[in-house]
PDB file of N, CA and C in Angstrom:
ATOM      1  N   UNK A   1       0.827  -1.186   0.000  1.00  0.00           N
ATOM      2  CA  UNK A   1       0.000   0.000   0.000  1.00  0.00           C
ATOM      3  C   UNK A   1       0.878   1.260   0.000  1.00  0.00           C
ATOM      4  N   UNK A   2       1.910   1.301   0.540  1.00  0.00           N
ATOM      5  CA  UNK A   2       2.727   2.319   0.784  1.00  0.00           C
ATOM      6  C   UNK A   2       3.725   2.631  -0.656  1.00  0.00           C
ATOM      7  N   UNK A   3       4.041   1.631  -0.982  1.00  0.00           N
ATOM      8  CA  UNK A   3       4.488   1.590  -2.244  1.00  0.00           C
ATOM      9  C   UNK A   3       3.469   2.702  -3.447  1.00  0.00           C
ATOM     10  N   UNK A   4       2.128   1.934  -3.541  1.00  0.00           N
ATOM     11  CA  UNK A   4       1.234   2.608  -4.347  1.00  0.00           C
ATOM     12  C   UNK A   4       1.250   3.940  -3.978  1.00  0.00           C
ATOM     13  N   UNK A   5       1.075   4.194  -2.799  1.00  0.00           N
ATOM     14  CA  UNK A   5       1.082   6.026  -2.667  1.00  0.00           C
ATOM     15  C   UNK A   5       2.144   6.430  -2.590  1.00  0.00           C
ATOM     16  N   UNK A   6       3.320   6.128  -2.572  1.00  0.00           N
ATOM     17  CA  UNK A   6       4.511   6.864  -3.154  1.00  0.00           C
ATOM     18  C   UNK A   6       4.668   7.033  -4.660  1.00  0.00           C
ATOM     19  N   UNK A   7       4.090   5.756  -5.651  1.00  0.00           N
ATOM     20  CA  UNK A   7       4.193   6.122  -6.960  1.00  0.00           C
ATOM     21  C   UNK A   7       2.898   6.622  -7.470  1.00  0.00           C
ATOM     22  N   UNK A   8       2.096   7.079  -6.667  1.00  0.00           N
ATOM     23  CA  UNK A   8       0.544   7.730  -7.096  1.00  0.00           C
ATOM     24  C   UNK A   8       1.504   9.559  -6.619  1.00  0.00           C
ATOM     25  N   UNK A   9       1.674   9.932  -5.922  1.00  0.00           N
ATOM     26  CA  UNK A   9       2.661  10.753  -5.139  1.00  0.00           C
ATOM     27  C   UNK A   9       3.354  11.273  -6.518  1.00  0.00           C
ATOM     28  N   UNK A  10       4.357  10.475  -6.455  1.00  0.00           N
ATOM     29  CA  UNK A  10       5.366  10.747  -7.776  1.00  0.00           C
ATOM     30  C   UNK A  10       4.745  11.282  -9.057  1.00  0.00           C
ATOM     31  N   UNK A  11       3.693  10.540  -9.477  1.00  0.00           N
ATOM     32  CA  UNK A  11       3.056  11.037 -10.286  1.00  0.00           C
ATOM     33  C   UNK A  11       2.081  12.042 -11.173  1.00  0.00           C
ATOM     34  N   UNK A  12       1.568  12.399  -9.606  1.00  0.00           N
ATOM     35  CA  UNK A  12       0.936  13.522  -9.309  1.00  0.00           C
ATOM     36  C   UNK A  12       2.105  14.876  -9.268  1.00  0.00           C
ATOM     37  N   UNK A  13       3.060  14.515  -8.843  1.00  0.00           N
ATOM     38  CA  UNK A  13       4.132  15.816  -9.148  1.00  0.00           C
ATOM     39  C   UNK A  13       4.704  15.786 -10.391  1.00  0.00           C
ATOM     40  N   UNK A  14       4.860  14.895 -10.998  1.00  0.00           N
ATOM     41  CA  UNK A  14       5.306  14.487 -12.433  1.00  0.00           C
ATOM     42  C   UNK A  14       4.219  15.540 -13.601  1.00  0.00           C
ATOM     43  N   UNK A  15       2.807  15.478 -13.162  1.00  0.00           N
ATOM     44  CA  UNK A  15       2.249  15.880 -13.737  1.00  0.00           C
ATOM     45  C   UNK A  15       1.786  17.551 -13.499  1.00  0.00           C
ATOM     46  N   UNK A  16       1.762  18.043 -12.179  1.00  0.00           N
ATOM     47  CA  UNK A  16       2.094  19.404 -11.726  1.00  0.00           C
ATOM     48  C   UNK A  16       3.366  19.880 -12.839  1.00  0.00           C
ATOM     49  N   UNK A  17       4.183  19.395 -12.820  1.00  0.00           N
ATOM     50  CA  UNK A  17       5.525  19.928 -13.140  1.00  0.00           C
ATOM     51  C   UNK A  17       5.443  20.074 -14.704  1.00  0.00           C
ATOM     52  N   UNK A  18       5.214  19.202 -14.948  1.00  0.00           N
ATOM     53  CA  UNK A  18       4.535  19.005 -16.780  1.00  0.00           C
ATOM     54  C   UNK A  18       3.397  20.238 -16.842  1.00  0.00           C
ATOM     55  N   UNK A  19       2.510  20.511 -16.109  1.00  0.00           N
ATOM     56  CA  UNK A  19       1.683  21.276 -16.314  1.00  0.00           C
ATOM     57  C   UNK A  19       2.168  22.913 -16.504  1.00  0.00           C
ATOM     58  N   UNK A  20       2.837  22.991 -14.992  1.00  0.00           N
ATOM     59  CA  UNK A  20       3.852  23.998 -14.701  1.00  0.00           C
ATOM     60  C   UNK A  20       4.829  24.593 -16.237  1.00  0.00           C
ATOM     61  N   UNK A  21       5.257  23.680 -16.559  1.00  0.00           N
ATOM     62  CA  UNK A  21       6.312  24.074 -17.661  1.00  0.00           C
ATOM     63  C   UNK A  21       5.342  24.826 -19.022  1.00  0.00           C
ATOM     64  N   UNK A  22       4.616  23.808 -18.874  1.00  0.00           N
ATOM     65  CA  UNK A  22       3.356  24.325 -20.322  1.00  0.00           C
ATOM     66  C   UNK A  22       3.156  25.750 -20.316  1.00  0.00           C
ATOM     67  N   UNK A  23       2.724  25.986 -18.725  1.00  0.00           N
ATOM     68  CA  UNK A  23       2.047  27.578 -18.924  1.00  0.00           C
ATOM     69  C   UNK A  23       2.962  28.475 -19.087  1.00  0.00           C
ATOM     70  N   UNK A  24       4.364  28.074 -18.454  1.00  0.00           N
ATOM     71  CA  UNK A  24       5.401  28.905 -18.672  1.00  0.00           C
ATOM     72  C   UNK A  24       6.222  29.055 -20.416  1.00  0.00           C
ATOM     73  N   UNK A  25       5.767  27.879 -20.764  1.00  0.00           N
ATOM     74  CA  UNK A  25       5.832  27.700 -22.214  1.00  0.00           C
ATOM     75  C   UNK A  25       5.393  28.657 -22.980  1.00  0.00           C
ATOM     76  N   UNK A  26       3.845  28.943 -22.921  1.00  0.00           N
ATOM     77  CA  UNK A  26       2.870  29.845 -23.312  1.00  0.00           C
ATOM     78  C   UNK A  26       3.412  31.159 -23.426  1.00  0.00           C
ATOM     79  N   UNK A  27       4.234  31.565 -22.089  1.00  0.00           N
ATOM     80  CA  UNK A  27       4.165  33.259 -21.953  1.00  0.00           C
ATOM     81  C   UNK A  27       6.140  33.907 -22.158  1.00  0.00           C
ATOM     82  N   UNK A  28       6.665  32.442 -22.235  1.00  0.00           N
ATOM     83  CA  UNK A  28       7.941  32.807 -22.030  1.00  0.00           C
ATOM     84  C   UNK A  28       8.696  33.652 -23.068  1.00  0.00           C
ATOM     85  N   UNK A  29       7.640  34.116 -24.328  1.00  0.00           N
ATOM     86  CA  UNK A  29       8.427  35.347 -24.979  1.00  0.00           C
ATOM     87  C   UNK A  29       7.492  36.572 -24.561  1.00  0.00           C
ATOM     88  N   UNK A  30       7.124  36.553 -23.746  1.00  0.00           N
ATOM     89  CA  UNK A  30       5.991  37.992 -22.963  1.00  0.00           C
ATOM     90  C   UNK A  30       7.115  38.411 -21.746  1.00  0.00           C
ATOM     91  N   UNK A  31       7.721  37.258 -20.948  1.00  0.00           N
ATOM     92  CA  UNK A  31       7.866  37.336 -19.745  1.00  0.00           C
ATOM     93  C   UNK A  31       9.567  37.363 -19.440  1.00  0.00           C
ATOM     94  N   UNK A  32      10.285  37.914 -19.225  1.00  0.00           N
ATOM     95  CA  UNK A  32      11.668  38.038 -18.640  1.00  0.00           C
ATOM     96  C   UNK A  32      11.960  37.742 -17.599  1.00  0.00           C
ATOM     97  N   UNK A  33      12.566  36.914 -16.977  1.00  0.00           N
ATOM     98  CA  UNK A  33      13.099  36.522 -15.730  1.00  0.00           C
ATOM     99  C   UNK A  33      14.644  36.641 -15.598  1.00  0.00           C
ATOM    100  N   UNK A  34      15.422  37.786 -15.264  1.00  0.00           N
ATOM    101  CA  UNK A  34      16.587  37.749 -15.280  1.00  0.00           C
ATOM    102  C   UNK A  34      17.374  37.116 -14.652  1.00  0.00           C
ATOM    103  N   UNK A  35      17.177  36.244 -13.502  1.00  0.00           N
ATOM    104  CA  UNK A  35      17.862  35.448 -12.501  1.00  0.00           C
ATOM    105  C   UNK A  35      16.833  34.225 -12.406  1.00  0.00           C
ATOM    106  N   UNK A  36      17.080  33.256 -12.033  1.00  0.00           N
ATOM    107  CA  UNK A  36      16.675  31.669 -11.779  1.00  0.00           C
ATOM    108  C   UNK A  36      15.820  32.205 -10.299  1.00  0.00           C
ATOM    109  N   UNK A  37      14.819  31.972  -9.866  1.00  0.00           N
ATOM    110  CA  UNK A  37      13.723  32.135  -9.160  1.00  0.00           C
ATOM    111  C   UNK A  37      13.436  31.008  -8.128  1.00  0.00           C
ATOM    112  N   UNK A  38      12.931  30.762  -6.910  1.00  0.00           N
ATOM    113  CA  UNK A  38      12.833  29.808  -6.386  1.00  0.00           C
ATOM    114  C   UNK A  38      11.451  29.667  -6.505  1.00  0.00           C
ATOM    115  N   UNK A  39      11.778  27.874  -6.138  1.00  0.00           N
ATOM    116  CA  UNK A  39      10.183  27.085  -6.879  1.00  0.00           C
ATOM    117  C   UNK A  39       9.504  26.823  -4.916  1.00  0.00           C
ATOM    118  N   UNK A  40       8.166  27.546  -4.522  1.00  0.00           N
ATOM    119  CA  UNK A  40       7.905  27.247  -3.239  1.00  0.00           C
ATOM    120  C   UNK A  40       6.629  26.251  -3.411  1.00  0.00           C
ATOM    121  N   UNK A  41       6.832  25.192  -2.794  1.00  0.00           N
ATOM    122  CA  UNK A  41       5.985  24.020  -2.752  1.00  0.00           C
ATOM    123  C   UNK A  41       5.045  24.136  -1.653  1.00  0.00           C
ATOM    124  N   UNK A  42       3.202  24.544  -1.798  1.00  0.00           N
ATOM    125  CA  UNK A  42       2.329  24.680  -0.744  1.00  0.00           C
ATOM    126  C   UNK A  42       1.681  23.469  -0.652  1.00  0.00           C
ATOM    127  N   UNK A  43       0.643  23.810  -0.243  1.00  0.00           N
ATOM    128  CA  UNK A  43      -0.713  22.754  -0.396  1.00  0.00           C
ATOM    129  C   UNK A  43      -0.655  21.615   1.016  1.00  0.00           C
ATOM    130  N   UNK A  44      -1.560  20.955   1.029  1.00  0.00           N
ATOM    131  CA  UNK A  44      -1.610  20.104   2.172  1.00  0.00           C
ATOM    132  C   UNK A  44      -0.540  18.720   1.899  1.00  0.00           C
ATOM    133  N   UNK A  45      -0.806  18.298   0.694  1.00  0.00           N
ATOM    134  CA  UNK A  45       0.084  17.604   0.495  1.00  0.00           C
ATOM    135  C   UNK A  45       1.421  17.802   0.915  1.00  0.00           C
ATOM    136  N   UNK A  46       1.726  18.886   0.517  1.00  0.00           N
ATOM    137  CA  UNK A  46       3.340  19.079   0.694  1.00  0.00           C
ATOM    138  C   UNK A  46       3.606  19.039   2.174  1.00  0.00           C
ATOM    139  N   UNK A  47       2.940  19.086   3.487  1.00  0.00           N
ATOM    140  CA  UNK A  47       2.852  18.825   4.565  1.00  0.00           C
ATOM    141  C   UNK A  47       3.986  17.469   5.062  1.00  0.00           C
ATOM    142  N   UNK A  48       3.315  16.492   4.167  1.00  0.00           N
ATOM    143  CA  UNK A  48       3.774  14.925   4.478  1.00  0.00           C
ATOM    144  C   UNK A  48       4.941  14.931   4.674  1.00  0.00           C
ATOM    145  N   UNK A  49       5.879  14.264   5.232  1.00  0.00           N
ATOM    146  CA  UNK A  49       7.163  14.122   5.874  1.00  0.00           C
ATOM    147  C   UNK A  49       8.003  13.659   4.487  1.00  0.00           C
ATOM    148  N   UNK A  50       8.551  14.104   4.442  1.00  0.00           N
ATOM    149  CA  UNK A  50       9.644  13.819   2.735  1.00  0.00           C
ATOM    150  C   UNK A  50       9.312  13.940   1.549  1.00  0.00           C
ATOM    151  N   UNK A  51       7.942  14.966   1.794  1.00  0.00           N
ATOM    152  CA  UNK A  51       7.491  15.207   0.063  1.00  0.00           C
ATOM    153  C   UNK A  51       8.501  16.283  -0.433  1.00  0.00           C
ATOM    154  N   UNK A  52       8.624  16.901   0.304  1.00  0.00           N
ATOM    155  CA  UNK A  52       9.934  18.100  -0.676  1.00  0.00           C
ATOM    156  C   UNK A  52      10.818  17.365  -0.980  1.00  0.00           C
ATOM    157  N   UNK A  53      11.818  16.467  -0.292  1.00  0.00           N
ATOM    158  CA  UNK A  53      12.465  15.574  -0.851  1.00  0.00           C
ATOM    159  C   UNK A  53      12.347  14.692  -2.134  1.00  0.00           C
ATOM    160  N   UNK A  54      11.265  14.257  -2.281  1.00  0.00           N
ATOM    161  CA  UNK A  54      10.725  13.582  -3.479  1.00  0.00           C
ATOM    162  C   UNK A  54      10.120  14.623  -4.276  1.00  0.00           C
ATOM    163  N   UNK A  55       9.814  15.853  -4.066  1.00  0.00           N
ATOM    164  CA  UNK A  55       9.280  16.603  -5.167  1.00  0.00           C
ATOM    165  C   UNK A  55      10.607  17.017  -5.897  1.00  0.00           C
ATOM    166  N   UNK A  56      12.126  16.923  -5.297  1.00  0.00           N
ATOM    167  CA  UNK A  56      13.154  17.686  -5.896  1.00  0.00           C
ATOM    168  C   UNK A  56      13.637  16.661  -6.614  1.00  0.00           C
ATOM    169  N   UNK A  57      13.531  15.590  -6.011  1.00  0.00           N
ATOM    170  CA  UNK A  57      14.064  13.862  -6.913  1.00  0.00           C
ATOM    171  C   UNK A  57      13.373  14.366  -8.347  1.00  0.00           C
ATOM    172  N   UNK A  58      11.660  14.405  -8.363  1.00  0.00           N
ATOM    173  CA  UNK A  58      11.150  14.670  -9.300  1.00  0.00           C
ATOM    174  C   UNK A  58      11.296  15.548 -10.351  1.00  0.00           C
ATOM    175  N   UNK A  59      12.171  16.768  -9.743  1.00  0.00           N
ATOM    176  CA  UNK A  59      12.174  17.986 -10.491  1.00  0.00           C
ATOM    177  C   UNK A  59      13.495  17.753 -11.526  1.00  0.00           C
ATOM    178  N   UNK A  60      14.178  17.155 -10.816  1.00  0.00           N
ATOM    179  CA  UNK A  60      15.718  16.923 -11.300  1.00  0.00           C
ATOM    180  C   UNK A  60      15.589  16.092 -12.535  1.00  0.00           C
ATOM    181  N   UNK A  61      14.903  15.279 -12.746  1.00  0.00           N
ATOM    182  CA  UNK A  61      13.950  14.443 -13.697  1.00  0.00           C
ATOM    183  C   UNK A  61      13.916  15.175 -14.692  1.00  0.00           C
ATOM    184  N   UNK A  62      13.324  16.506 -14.339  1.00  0.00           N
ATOM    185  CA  UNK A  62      12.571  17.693 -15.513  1.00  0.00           C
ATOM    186  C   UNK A  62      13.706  18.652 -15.410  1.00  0.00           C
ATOM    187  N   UNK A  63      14.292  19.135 -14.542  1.00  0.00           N
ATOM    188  CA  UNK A  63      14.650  20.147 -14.666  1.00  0.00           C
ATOM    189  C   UNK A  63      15.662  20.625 -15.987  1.00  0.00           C
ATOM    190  N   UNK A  64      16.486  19.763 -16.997  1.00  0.00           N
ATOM    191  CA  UNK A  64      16.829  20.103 -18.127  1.00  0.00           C
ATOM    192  C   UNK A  64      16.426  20.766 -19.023  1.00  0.00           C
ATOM    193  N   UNK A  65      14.525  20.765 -19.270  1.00  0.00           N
ATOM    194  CA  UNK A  65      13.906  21.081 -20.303  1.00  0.00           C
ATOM    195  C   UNK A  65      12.927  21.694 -19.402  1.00  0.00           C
ATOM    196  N   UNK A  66      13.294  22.341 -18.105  1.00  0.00           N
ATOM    197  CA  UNK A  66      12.110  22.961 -17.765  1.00  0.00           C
ATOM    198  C   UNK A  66      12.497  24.468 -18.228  1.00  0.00           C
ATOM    199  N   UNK A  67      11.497  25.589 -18.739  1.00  0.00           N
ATOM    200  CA  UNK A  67      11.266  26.835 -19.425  1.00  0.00           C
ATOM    201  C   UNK A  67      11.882  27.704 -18.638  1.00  0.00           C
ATOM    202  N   UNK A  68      12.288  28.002 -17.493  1.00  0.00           N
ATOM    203  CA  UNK A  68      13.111  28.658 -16.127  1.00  0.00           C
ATOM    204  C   UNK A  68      13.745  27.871 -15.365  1.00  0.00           C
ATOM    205  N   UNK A  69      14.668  28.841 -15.113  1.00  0.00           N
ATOM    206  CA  UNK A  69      15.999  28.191 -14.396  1.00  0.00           C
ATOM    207  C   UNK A  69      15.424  28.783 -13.011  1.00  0.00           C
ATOM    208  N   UNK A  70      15.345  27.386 -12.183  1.00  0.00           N
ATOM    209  CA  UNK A  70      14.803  27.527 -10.544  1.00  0.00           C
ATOM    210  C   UNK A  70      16.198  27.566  -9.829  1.00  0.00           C
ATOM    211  N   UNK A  71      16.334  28.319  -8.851  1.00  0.00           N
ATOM    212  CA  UNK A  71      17.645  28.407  -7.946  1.00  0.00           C
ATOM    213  C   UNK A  71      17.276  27.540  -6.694  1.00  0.00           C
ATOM    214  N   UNK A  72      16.115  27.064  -5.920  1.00  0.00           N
ATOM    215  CA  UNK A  72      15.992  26.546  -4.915  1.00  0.00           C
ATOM    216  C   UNK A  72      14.382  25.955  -5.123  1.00  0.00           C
ATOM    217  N   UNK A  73      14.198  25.029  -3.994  1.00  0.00           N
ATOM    218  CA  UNK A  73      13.252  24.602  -4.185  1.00  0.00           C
ATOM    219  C   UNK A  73      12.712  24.136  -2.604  1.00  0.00           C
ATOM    220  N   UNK A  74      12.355  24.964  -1.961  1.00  0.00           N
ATOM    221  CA  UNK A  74      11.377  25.105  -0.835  1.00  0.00           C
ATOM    222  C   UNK A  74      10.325  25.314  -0.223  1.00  0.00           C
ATOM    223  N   UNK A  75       9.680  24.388   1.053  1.00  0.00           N
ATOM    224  CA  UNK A  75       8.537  24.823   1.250  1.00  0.00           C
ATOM    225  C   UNK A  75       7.882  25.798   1.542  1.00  0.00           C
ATOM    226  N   UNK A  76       6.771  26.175   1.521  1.00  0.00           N
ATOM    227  CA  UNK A  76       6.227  27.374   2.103  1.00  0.00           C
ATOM    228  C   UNK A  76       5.980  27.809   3.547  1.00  0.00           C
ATOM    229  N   UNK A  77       6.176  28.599   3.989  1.00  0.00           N
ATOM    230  CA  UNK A  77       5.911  29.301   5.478  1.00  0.00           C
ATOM    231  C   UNK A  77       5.120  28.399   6.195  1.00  0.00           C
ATOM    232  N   UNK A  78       3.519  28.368   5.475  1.00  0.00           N
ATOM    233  CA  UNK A  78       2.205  27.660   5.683  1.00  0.00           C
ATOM    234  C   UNK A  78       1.795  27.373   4.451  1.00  0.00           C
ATOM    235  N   UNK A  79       1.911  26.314   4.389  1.00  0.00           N
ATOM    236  CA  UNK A  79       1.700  25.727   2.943  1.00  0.00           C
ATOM    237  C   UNK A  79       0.016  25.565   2.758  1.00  0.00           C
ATOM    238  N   UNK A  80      -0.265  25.570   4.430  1.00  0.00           N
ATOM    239  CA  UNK A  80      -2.270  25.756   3.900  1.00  0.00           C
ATOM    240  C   UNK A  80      -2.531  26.589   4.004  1.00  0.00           C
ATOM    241  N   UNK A  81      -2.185  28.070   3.814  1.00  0.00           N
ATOM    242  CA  UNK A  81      -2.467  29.417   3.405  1.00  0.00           C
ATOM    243  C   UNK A  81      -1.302  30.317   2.513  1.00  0.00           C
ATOM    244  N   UNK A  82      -0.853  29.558   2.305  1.00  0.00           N
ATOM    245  CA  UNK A  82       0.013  30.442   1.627  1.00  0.00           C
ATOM    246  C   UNK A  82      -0.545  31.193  -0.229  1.00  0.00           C
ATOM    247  N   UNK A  83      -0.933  30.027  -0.789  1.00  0.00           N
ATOM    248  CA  UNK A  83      -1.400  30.618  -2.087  1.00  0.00           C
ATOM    249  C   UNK A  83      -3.100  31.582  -1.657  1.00  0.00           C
ATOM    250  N   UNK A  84      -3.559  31.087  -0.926  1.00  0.00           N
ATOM    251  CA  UNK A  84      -4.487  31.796  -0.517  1.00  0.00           C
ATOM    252  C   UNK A  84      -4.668  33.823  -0.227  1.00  0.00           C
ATOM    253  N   UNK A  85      -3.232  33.271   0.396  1.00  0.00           N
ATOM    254  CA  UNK A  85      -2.709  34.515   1.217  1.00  0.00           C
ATOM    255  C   UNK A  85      -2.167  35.172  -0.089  1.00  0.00           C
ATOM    256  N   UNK A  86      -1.110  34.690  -0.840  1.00  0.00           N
ATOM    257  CA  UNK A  86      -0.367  35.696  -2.127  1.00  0.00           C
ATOM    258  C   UNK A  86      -1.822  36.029  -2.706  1.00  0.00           C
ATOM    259  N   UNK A  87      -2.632  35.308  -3.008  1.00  0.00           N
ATOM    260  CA  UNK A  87      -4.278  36.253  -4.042  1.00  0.00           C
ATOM    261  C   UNK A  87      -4.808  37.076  -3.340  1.00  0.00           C
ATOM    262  N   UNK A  88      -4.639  36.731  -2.175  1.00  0.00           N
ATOM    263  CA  UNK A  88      -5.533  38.016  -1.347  1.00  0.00           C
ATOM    264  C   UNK A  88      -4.754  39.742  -1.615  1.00  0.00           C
ATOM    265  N   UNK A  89      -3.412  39.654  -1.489  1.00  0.00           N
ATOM    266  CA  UNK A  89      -2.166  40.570  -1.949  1.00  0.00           C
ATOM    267  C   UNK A  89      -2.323  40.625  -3.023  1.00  0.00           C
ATOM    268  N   UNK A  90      -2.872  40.324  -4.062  1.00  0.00           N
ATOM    269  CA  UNK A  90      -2.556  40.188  -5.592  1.00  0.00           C
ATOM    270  C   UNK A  90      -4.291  40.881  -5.682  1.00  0.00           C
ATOM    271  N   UNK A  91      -4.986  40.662  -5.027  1.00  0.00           N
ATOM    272  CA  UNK A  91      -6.166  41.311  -5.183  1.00  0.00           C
ATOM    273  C   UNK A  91      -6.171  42.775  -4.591  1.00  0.00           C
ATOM    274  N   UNK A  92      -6.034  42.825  -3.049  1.00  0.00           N
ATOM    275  CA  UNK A  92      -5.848  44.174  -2.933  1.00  0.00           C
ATOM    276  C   UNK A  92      -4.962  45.022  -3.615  1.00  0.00           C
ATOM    277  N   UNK A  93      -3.802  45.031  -4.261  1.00  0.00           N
ATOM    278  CA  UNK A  93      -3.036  45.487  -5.115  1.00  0.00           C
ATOM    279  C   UNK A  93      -4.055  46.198  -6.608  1.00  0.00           C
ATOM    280  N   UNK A  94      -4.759  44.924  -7.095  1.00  0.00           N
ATOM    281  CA  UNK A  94      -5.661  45.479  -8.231  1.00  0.00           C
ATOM    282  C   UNK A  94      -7.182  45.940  -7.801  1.00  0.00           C
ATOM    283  N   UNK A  95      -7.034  46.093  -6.754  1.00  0.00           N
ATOM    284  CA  UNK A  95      -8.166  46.740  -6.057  1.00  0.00           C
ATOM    285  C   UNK A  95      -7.839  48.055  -6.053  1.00  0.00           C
ATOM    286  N   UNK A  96      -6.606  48.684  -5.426  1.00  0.00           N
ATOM    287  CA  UNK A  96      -5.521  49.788  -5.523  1.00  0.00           C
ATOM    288  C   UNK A  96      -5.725  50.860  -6.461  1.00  0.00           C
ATOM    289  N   UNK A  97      -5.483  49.685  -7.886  1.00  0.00           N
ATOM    290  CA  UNK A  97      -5.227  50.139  -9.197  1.00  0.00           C
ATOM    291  C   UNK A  97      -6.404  51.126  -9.787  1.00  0.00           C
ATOM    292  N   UNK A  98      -7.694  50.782  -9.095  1.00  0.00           N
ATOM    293  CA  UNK A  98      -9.006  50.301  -9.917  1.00  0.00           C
ATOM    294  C   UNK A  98      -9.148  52.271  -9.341  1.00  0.00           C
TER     295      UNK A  98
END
Protein backbone atom coordinates (compact mmCIF):
# COMPACT_ATOMS: atom_id res chain seq x y z
CA UNK A 1 0.00 0.00 0.00
CA UNK A 2 2.73 2.32 0.78
CA UNK A 3 4.49 1.59 -2.24
CA UNK A 4 1.23 2.61 -4.35
CA UNK A 5 1.08 6.03 -2.67
CA UNK A 6 4.51 6.86 -3.15
CA UNK A 7 4.19 6.12 -6.96
CA UNK A 8 0.54 7.73 -7.10
CA UNK A 9 2.66 10.75 -5.14
CA UNK A 10 5.37 10.75 -7.78
CA UNK A 11 3.06 11.04 -10.29
CA UNK A 12 0.94 13.52 -9.31
CA UNK A 13 4.13 15.82 -9.15
CA UNK A 14 5.31 14.49 -12.43
CA UNK A 15 2.25 15.88 -13.74
CA UNK A 16 2.09 19.40 -11.73
CA UNK A 17 5.53 19.93 -13.14
CA UNK A 18 4.53 19.00 -16.78
CA UNK A 19 1.68 21.28 -16.31
CA UNK A 20 3.85 24.00 -14.70
CA UNK A 21 6.31 24.07 -17.66
CA UNK A 22 3.36 24.33 -20.32
CA UNK A 23 2.05 27.58 -18.92
CA UNK A 24 5.40 28.90 -18.67
CA UNK A 25 5.83 27.70 -22.21
CA UNK A 26 2.87 29.84 -23.31
CA UNK A 27 4.16 33.26 -21.95
CA UNK A 28 7.94 32.81 -22.03
CA UNK A 29 8.43 35.35 -24.98
CA UNK A 30 5.99 37.99 -22.96
CA UNK A 31 7.87 37.34 -19.75
CA UNK A 32 11.67 38.04 -18.64
CA UNK A 33 13.10 36.52 -15.73
CA UNK A 34 16.59 37.75 -15.28
CA UNK A 35 17.86 35.45 -12.50
CA UNK A 36 16.67 31.67 -11.78
CA UNK A 37 13.72 32.13 -9.16
CA UNK A 38 12.83 29.81 -6.39
CA UNK A 39 10.18 27.09 -6.88
CA UNK A 40 7.91 27.25 -3.24
CA UNK A 41 5.98 24.02 -2.75
CA UNK A 42 2.33 24.68 -0.74
CA UNK A 43 -0.71 22.75 -0.40
CA UNK A 44 -1.61 20.10 2.17
CA UNK A 45 0.08 17.60 0.49
CA UNK A 46 3.34 19.08 0.69
CA UNK A 47 2.85 18.83 4.57
CA UNK A 48 3.77 14.92 4.48
CA UNK A 49 7.16 14.12 5.87
CA UNK A 50 9.64 13.82 2.73
CA UNK A 51 7.49 15.21 0.06
CA UNK A 52 9.93 18.10 -0.68
CA UNK A 53 12.46 15.57 -0.85
CA UNK A 54 10.73 13.58 -3.48
CA UNK A 55 9.28 16.60 -5.17
CA UNK A 56 13.15 17.69 -5.90
CA UNK A 57 14.06 13.86 -6.91
CA UNK A 58 11.15 14.67 -9.30
CA UNK A 59 12.17 17.99 -10.49
CA UNK A 60 15.72 16.92 -11.30
CA UNK A 61 13.95 14.44 -13.70
CA UNK A 62 12.57 17.69 -15.51
CA UNK A 63 14.65 20.15 -14.67
CA UNK A 64 16.83 20.10 -18.13
CA UNK A 65 13.91 21.08 -20.30
CA UNK A 66 12.11 22.96 -17.77
CA UNK A 67 11.27 26.84 -19.42
CA UNK A 68 13.11 28.66 -16.13
CA UNK A 69 16.00 28.19 -14.40
CA UNK A 70 14.80 27.53 -10.54
CA UNK A 71 17.64 28.41 -7.95
CA UNK A 72 15.99 26.55 -4.92
CA UNK A 73 13.25 24.60 -4.18
CA UNK A 74 11.38 25.10 -0.83
CA UNK A 75 8.54 24.82 1.25
CA UNK A 76 6.23 27.37 2.10
CA UNK A 77 5.91 29.30 5.48
CA UNK A 78 2.20 27.66 5.68
CA UNK A 79 1.70 25.73 2.94
CA UNK A 80 -2.27 25.76 3.90
CA UNK A 81 -2.47 29.42 3.40
CA UNK A 82 0.01 30.44 1.63
CA UNK A 83 -1.40 30.62 -2.09
CA UNK A 84 -4.49 31.80 -0.52
CA UNK A 85 -2.71 34.51 1.22
CA UNK A 86 -0.37 35.70 -2.13
CA UNK A 87 -4.28 36.25 -4.04
CA UNK A 88 -5.53 38.02 -1.35
CA UNK A 89 -2.17 40.57 -1.95
CA UNK A 90 -2.56 40.19 -5.59
CA UNK A 91 -6.17 41.31 -5.18
CA UNK A 92 -5.85 44.17 -2.93
CA UNK A 93 -3.04 45.49 -5.12
CA UNK A 94 -5.66 45.48 -8.23
CA UNK A 95 -8.17 46.74 -6.06
CA UNK A 96 -5.52 49.79 -5.52
CA UNK A 97 -5.23 50.14 -9.20
CA UNK A 98 -9.01 50.30 -9.92
Amino acid sequence: MQEAIVLYVRALITYCLQNIAAQFKKVQNDVSLPEPIPFVVSGGTSKVAGFIDVFKDEFEKVRKGFPIEISKIRPAGNPLTAVAEGLLVLASEEHEDD
